[in-house]
PDB file of N, CA and C in Angstrom:
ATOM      1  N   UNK A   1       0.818  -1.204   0.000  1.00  0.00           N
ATOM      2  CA  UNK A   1       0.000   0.000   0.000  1.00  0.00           C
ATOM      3  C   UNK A   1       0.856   1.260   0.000  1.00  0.00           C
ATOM      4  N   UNK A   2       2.041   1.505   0.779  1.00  0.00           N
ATOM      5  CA  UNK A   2       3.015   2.648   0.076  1.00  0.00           C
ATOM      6  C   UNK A   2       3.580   2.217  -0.807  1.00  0.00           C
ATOM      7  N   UNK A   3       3.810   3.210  -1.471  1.00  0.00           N
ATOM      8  CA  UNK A   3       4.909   3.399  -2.576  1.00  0.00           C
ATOM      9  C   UNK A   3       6.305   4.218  -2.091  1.00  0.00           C
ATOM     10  N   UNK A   4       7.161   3.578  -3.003  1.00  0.00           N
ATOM     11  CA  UNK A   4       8.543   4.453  -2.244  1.00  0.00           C
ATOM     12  C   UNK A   4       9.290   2.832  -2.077  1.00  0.00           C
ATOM     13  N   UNK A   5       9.536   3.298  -0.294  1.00  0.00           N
ATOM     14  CA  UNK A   5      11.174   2.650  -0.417  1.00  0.00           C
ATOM     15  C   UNK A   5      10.602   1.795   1.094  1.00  0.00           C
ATOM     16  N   UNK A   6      11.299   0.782   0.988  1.00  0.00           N
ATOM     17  CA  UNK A   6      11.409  -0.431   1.629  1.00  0.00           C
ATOM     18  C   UNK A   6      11.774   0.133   3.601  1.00  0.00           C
ATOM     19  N   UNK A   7      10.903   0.149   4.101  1.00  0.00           N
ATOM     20  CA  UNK A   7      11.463   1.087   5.715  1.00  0.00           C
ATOM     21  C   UNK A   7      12.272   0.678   5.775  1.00  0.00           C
ATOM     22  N   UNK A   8      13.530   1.543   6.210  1.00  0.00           N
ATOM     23  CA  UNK A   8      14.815   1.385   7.017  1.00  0.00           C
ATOM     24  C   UNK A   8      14.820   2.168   8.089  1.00  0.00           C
ATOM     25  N   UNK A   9      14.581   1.905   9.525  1.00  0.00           N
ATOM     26  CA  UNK A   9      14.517   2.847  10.303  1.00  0.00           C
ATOM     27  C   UNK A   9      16.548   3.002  11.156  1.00  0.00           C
ATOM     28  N   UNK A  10      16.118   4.402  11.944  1.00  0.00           N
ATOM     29  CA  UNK A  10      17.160   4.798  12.259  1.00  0.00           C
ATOM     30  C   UNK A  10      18.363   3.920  13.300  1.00  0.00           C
ATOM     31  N   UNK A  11      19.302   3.549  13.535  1.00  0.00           N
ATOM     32  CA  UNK A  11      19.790   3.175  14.198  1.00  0.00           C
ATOM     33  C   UNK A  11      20.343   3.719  15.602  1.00  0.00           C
ATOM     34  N   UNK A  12      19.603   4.785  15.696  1.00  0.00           N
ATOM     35  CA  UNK A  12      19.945   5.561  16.807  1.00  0.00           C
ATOM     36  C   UNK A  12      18.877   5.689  17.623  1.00  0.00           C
ATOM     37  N   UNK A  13      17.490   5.131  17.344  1.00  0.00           N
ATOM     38  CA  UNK A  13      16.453   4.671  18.315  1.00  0.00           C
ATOM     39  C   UNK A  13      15.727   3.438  18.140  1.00  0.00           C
ATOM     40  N   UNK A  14      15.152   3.664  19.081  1.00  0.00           N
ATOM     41  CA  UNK A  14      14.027   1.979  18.333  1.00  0.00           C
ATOM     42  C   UNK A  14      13.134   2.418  17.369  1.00  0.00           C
ATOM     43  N   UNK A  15      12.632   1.529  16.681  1.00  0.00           N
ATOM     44  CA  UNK A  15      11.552   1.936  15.345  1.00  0.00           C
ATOM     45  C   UNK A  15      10.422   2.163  16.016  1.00  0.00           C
ATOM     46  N   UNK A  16       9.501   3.310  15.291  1.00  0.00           N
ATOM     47  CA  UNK A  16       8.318   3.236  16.029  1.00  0.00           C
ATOM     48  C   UNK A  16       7.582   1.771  16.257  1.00  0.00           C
ATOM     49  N   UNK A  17       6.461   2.003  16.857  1.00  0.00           N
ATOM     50  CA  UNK A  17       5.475   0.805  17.251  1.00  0.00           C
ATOM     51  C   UNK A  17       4.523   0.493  16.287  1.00  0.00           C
ATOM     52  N   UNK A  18       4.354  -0.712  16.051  1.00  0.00           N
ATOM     53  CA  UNK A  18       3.152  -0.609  14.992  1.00  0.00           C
ATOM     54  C   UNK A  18       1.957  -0.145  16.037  1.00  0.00           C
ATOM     55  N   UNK A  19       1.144   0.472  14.944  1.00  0.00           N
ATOM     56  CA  UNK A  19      -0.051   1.074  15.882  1.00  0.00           C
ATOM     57  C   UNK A  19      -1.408  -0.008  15.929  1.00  0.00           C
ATOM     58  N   UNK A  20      -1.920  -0.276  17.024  1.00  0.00           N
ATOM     59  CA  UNK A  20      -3.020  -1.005  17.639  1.00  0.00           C
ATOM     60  C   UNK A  20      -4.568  -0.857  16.702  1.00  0.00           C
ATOM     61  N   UNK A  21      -4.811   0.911  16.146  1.00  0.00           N
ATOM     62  CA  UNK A  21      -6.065   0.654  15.349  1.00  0.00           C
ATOM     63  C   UNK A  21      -5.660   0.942  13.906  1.00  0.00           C
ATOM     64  N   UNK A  22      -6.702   0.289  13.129  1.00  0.00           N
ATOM     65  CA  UNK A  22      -6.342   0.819  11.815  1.00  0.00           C
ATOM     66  C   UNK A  22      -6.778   2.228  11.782  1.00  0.00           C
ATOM     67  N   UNK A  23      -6.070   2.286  10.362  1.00  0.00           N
ATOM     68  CA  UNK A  23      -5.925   3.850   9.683  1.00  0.00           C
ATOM     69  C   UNK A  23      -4.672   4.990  10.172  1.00  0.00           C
ATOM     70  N   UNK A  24      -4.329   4.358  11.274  1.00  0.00           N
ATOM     71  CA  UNK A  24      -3.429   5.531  11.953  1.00  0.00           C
ATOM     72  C   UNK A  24      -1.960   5.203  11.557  1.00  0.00           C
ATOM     73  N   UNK A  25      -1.527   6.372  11.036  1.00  0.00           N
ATOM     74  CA  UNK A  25      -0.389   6.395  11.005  1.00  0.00           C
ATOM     75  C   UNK A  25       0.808   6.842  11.644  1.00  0.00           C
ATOM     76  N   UNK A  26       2.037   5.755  11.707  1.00  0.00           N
ATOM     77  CA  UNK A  26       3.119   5.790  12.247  1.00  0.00           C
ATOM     78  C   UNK A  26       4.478   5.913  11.657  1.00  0.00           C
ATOM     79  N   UNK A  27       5.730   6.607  12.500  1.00  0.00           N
ATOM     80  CA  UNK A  27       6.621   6.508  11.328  1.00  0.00           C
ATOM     81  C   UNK A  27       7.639   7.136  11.785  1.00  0.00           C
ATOM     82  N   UNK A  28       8.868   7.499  10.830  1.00  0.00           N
ATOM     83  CA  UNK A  28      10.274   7.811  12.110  1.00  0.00           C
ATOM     84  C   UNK A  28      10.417   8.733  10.369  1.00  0.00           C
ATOM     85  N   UNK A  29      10.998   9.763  10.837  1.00  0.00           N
ATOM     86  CA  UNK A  29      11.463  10.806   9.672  1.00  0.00           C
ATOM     87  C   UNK A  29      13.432  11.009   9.614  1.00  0.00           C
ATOM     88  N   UNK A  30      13.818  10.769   8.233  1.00  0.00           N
ATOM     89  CA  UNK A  30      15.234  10.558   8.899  1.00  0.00           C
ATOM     90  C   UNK A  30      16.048  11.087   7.701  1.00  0.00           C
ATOM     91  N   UNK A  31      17.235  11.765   7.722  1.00  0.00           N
ATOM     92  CA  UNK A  31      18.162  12.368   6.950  1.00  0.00           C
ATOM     93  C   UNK A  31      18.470  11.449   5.760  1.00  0.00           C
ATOM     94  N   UNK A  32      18.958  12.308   4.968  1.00  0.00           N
ATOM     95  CA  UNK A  32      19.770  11.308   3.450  1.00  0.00           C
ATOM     96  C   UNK A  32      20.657  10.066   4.395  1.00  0.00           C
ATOM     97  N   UNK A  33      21.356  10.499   5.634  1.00  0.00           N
ATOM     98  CA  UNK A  33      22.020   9.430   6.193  1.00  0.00           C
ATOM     99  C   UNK A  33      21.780   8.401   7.436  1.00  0.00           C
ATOM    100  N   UNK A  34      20.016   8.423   7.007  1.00  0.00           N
ATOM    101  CA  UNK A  34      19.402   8.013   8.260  1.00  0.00           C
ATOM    102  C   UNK A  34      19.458   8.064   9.358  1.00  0.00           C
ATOM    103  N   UNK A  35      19.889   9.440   9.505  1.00  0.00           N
ATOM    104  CA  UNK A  35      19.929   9.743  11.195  1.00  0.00           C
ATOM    105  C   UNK A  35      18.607  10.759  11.072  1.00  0.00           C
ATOM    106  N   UNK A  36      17.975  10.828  12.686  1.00  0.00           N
ATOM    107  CA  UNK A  36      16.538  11.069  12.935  1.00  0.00           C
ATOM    108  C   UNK A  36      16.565  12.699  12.928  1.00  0.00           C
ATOM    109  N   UNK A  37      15.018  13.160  12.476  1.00  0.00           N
ATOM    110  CA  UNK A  37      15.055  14.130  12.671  1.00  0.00           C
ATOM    111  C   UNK A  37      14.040  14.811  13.194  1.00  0.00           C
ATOM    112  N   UNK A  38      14.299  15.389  13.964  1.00  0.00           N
ATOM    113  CA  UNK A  38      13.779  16.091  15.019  1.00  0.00           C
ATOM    114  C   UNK A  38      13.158  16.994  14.021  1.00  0.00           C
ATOM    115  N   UNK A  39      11.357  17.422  15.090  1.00  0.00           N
ATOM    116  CA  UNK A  39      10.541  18.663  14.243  1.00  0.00           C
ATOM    117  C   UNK A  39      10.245  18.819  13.368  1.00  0.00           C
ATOM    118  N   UNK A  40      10.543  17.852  12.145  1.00  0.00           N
ATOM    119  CA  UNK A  40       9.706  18.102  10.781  1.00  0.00           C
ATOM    120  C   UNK A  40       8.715  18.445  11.309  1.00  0.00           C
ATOM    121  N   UNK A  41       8.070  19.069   9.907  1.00  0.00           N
ATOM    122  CA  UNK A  41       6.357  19.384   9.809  1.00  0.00           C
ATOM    123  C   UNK A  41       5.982  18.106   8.728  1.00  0.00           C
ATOM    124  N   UNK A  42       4.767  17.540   8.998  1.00  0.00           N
ATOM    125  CA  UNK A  42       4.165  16.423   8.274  1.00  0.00           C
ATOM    126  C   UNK A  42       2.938  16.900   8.513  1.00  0.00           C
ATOM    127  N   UNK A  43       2.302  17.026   6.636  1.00  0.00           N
ATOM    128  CA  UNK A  43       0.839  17.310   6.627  1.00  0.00           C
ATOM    129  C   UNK A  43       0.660  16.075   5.727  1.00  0.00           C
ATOM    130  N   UNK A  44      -0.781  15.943   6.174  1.00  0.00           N
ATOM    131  CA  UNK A  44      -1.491  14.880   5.598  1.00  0.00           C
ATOM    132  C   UNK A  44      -2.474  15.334   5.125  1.00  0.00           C
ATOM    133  N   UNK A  45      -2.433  15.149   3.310  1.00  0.00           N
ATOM    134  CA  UNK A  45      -3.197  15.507   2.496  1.00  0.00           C
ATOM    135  C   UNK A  45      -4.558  14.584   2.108  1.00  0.00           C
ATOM    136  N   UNK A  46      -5.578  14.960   1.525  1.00  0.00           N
ATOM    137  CA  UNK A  46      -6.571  13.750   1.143  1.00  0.00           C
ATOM    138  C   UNK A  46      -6.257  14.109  -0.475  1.00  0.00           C
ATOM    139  N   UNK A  47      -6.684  12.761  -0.948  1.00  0.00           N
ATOM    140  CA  UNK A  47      -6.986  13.197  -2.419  1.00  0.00           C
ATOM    141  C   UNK A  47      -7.274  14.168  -3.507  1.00  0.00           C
ATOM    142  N   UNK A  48      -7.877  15.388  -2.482  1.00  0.00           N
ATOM    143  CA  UNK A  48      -8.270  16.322  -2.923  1.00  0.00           C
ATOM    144  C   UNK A  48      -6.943  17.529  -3.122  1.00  0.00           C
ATOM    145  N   UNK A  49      -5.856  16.865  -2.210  1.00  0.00           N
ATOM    146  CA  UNK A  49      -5.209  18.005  -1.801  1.00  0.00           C
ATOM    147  C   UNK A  49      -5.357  18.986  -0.840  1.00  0.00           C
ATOM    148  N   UNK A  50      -6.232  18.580   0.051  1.00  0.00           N
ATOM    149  CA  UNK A  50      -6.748  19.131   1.117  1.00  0.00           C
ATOM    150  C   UNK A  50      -6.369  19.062   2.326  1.00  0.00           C
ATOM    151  N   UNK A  51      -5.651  19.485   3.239  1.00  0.00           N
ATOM    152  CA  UNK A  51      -5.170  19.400   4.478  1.00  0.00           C
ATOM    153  C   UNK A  51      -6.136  18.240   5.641  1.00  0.00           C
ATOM    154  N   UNK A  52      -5.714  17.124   6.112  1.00  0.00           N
ATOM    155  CA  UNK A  52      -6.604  16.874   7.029  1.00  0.00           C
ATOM    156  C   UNK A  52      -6.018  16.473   7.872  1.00  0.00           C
ATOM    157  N   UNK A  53      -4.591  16.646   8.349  1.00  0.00           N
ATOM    158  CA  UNK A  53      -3.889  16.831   9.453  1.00  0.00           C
ATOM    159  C   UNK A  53      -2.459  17.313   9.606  1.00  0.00           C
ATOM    160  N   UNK A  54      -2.328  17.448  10.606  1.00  0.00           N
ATOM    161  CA  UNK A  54      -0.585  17.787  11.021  1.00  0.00           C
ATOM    162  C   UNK A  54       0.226  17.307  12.148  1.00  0.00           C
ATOM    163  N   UNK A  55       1.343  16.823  11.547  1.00  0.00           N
ATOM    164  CA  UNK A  55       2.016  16.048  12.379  1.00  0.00           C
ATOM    165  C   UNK A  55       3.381  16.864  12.756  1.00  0.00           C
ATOM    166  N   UNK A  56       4.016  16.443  14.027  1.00  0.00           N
ATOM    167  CA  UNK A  56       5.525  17.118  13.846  1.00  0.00           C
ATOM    168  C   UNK A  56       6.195  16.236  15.064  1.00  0.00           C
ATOM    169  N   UNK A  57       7.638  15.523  14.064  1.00  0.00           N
ATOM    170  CA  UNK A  57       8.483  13.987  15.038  1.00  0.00           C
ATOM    171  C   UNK A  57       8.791  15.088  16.024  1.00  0.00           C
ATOM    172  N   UNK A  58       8.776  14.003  16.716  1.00  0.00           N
ATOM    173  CA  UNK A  58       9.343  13.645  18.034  1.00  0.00           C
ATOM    174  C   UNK A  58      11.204  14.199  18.415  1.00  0.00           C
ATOM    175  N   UNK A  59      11.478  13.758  19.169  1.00  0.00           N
ATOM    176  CA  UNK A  59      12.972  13.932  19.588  1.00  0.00           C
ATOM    177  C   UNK A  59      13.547  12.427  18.971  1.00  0.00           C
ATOM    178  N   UNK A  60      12.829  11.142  18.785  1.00  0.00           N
ATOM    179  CA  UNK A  60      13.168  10.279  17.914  1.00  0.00           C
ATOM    180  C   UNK A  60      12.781  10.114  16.594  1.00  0.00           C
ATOM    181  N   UNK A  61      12.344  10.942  15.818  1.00  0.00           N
ATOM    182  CA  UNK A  61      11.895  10.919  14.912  1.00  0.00           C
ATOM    183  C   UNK A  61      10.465  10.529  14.381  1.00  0.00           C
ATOM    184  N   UNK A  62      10.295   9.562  15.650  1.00  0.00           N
ATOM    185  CA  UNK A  62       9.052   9.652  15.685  1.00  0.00           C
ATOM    186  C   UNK A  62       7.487  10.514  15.366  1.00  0.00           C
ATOM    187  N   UNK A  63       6.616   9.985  14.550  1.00  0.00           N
ATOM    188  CA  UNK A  63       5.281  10.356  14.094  1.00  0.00           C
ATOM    189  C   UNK A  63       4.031   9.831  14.467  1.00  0.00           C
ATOM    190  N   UNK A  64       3.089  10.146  14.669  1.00  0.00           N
ATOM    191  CA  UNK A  64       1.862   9.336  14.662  1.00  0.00           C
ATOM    192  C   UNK A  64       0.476  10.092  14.870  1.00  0.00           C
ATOM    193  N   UNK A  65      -0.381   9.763  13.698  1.00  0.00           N
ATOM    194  CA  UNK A  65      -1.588  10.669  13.686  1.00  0.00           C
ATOM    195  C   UNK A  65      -2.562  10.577  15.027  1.00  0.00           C
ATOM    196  N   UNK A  66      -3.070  10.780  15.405  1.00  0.00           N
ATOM    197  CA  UNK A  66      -3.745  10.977  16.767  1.00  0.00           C
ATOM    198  C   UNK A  66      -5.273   9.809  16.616  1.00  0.00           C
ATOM    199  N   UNK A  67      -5.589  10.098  15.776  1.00  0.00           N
ATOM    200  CA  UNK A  67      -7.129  10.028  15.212  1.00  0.00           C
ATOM    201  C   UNK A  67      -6.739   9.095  14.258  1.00  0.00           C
ATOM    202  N   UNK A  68      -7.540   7.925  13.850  1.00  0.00           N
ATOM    203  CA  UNK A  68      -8.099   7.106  12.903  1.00  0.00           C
ATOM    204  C   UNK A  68      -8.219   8.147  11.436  1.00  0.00           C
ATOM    205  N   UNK A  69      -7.742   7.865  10.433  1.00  0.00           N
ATOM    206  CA  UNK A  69      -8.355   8.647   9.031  1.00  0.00           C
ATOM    207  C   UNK A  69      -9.171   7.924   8.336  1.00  0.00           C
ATOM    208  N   UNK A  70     -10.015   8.401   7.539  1.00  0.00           N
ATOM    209  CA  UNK A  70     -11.034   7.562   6.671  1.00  0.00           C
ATOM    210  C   UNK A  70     -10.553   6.786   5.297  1.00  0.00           C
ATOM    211  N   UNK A  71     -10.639   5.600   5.176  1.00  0.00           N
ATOM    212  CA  UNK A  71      -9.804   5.122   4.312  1.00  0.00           C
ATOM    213  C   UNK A  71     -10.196   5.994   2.937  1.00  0.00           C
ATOM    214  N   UNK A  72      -8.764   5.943   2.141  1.00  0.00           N
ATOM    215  CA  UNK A  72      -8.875   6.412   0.594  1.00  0.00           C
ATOM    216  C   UNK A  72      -7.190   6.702   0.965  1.00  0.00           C
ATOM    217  N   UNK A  73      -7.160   7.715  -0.607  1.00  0.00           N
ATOM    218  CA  UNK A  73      -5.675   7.840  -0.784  1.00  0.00           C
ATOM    219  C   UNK A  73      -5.449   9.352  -0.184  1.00  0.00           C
ATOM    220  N   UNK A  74      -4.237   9.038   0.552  1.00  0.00           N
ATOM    221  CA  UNK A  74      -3.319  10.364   1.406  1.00  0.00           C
ATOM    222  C   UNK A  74      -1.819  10.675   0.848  1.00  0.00           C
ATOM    223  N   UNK A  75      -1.991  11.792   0.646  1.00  0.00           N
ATOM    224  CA  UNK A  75      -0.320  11.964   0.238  1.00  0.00           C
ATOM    225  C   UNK A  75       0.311  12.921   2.305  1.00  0.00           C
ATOM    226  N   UNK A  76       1.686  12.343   2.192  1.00  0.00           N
ATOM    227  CA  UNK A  76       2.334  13.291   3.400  1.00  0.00           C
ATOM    228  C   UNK A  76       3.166  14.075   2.653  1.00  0.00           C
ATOM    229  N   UNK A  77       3.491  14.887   3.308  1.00  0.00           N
ATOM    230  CA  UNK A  77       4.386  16.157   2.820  1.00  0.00           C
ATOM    231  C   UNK A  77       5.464  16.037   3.776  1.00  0.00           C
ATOM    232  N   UNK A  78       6.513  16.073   3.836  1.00  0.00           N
ATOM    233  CA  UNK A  78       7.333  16.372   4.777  1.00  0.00           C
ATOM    234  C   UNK A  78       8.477  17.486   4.534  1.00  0.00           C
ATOM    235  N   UNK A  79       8.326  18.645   5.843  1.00  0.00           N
ATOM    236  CA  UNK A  79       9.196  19.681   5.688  1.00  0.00           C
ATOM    237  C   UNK A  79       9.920  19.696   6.655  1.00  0.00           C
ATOM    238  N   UNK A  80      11.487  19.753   6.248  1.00  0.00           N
ATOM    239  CA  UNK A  80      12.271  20.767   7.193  1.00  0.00           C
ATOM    240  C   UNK A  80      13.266  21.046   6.771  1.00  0.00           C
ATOM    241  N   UNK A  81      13.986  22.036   7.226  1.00  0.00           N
ATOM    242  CA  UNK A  81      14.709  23.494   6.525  1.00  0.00           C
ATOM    243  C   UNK A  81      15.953  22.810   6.118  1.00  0.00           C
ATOM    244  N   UNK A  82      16.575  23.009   5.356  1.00  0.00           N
ATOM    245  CA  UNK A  82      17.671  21.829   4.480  1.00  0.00           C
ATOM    246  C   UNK A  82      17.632  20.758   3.939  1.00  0.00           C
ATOM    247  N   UNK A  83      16.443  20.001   4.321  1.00  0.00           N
ATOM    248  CA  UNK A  83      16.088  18.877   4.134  1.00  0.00           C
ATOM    249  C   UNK A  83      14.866  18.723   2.402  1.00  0.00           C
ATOM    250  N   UNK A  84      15.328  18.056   1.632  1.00  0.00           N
ATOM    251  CA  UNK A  84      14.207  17.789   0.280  1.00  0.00           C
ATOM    252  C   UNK A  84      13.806  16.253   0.952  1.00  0.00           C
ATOM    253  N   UNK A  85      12.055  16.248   0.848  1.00  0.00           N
ATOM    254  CA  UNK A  85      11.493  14.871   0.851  1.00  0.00           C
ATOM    255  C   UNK A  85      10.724  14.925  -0.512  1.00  0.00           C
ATOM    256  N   UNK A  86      10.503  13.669  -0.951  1.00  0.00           N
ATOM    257  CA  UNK A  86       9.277  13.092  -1.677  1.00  0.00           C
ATOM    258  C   UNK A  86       7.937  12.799  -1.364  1.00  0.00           C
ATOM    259  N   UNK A  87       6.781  13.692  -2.004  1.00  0.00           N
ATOM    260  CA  UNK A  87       5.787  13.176  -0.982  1.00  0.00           C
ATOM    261  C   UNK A  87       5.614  11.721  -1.295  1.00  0.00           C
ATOM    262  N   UNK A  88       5.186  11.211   0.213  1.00  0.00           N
ATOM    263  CA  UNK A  88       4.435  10.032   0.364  1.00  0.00           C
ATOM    264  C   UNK A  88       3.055   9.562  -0.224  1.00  0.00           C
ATOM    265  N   UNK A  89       2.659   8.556  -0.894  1.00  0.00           N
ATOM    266  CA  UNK A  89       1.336   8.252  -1.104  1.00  0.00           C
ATOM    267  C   UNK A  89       1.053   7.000  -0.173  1.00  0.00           C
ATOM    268  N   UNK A  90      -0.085   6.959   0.178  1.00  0.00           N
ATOM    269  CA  UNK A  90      -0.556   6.199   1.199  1.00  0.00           C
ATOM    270  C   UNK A  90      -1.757   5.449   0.793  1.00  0.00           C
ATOM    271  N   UNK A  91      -2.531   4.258   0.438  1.00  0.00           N
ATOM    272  CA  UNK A  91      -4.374   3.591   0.540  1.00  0.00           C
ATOM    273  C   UNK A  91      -4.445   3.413   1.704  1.00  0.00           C
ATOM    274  N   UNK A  92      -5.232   3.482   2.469  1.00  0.00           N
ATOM    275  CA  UNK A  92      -5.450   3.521   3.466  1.00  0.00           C
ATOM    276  C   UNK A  92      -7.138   2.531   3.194  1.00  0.00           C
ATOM    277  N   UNK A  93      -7.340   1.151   3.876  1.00  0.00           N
ATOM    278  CA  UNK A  93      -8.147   0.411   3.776  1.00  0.00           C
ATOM    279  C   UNK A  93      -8.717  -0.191   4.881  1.00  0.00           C
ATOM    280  N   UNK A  94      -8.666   0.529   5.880  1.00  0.00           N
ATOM    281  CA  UNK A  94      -9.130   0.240   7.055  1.00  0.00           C
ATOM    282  C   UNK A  94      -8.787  -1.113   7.840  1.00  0.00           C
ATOM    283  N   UNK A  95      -7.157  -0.882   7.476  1.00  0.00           N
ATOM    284  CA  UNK A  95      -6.093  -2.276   7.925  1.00  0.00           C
ATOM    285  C   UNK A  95      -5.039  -1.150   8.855  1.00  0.00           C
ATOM    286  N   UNK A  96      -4.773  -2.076  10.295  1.00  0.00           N
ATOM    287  CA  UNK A  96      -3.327  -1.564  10.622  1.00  0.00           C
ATOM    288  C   UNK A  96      -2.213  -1.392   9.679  1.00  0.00           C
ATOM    289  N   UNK A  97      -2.021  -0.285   9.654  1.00  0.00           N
ATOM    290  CA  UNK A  97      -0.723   0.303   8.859  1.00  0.00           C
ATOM    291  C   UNK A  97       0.854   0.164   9.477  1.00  0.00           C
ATOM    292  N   UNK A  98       1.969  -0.612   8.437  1.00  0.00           N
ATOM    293  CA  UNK A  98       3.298  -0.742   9.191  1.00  0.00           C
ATOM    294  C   UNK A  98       3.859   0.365   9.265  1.00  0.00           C
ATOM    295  N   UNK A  99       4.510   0.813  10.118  1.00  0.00           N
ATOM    296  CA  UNK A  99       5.272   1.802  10.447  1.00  0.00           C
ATOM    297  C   UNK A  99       6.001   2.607   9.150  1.00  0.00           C
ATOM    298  N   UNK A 100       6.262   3.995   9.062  1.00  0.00           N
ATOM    299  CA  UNK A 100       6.565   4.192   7.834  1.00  0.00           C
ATOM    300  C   UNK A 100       8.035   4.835   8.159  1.00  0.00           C
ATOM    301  N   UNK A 101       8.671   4.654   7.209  1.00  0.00           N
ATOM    302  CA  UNK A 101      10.016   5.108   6.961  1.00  0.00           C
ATOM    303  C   UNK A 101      10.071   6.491   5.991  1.00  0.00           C
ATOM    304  N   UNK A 102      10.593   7.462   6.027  1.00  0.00           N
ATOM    305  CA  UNK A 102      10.500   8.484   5.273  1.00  0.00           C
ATOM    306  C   UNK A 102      11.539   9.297   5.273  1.00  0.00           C
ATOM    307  N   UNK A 103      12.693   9.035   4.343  1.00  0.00           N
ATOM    308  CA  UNK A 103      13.989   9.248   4.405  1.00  0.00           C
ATOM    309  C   UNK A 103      14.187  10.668   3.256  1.00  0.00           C
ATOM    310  N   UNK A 104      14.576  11.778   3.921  1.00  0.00           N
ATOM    311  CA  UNK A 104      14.751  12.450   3.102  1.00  0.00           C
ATOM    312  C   UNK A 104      15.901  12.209   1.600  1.00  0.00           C
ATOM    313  N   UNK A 105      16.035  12.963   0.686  1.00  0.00           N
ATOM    314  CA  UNK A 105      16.349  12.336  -0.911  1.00  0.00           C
ATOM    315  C   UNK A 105      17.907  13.212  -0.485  1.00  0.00           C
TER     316      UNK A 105
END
């Protein structure tokens, strides 16, 4: 259900947790050299292109939407200052989602 790249999470924490309900998403945000990064901004788009949330990691890189989303397709955005990402596309099918990896380019 993503597209992209195979998770590799950071070696400088534990990987996030898979999350308990579906729809919610989880995930560790991490440099061209997979080290974690602190404070991105992560918006979560709907299909429309429409904002329907905001996220921002952790001190481990860590992510995770709060709230259940309604299944369909989500793109993430991920920003932070030096950093280029690719957005993410996401289906979302009302299945627990694996943890996501999101390595800046």
């Amino acid at each position: 259900n993503i597209q992209g790249q195979q998770a590799q999470f950071s070696q400088d924490s534990a990987p996030p947790m898979k999350p308990s309900q579906t729809n919610v998403l989880v995930g560790q945000v991490l440099d061209p050299s997979g080290k974690i990064v602190e404070e991105a901004i992560l918006e979560v788009k709907d299909k429309m292109g429409i904002p329907v949330g905001g996220l921002k990691t952790n001190k481990a890189g860590h992510f995770m939407t709060v709230t259940p989303l309604a299944d369909g397709q989500y793109t993430l955005i991920v920003e932070k200052e030096g950093l280029t990402f690719e957005p993410v596309s996401i289906q979302l099918r009302n299945e627990i989602v694996e943890p996501l990896a999101i390595r800046a380019k």
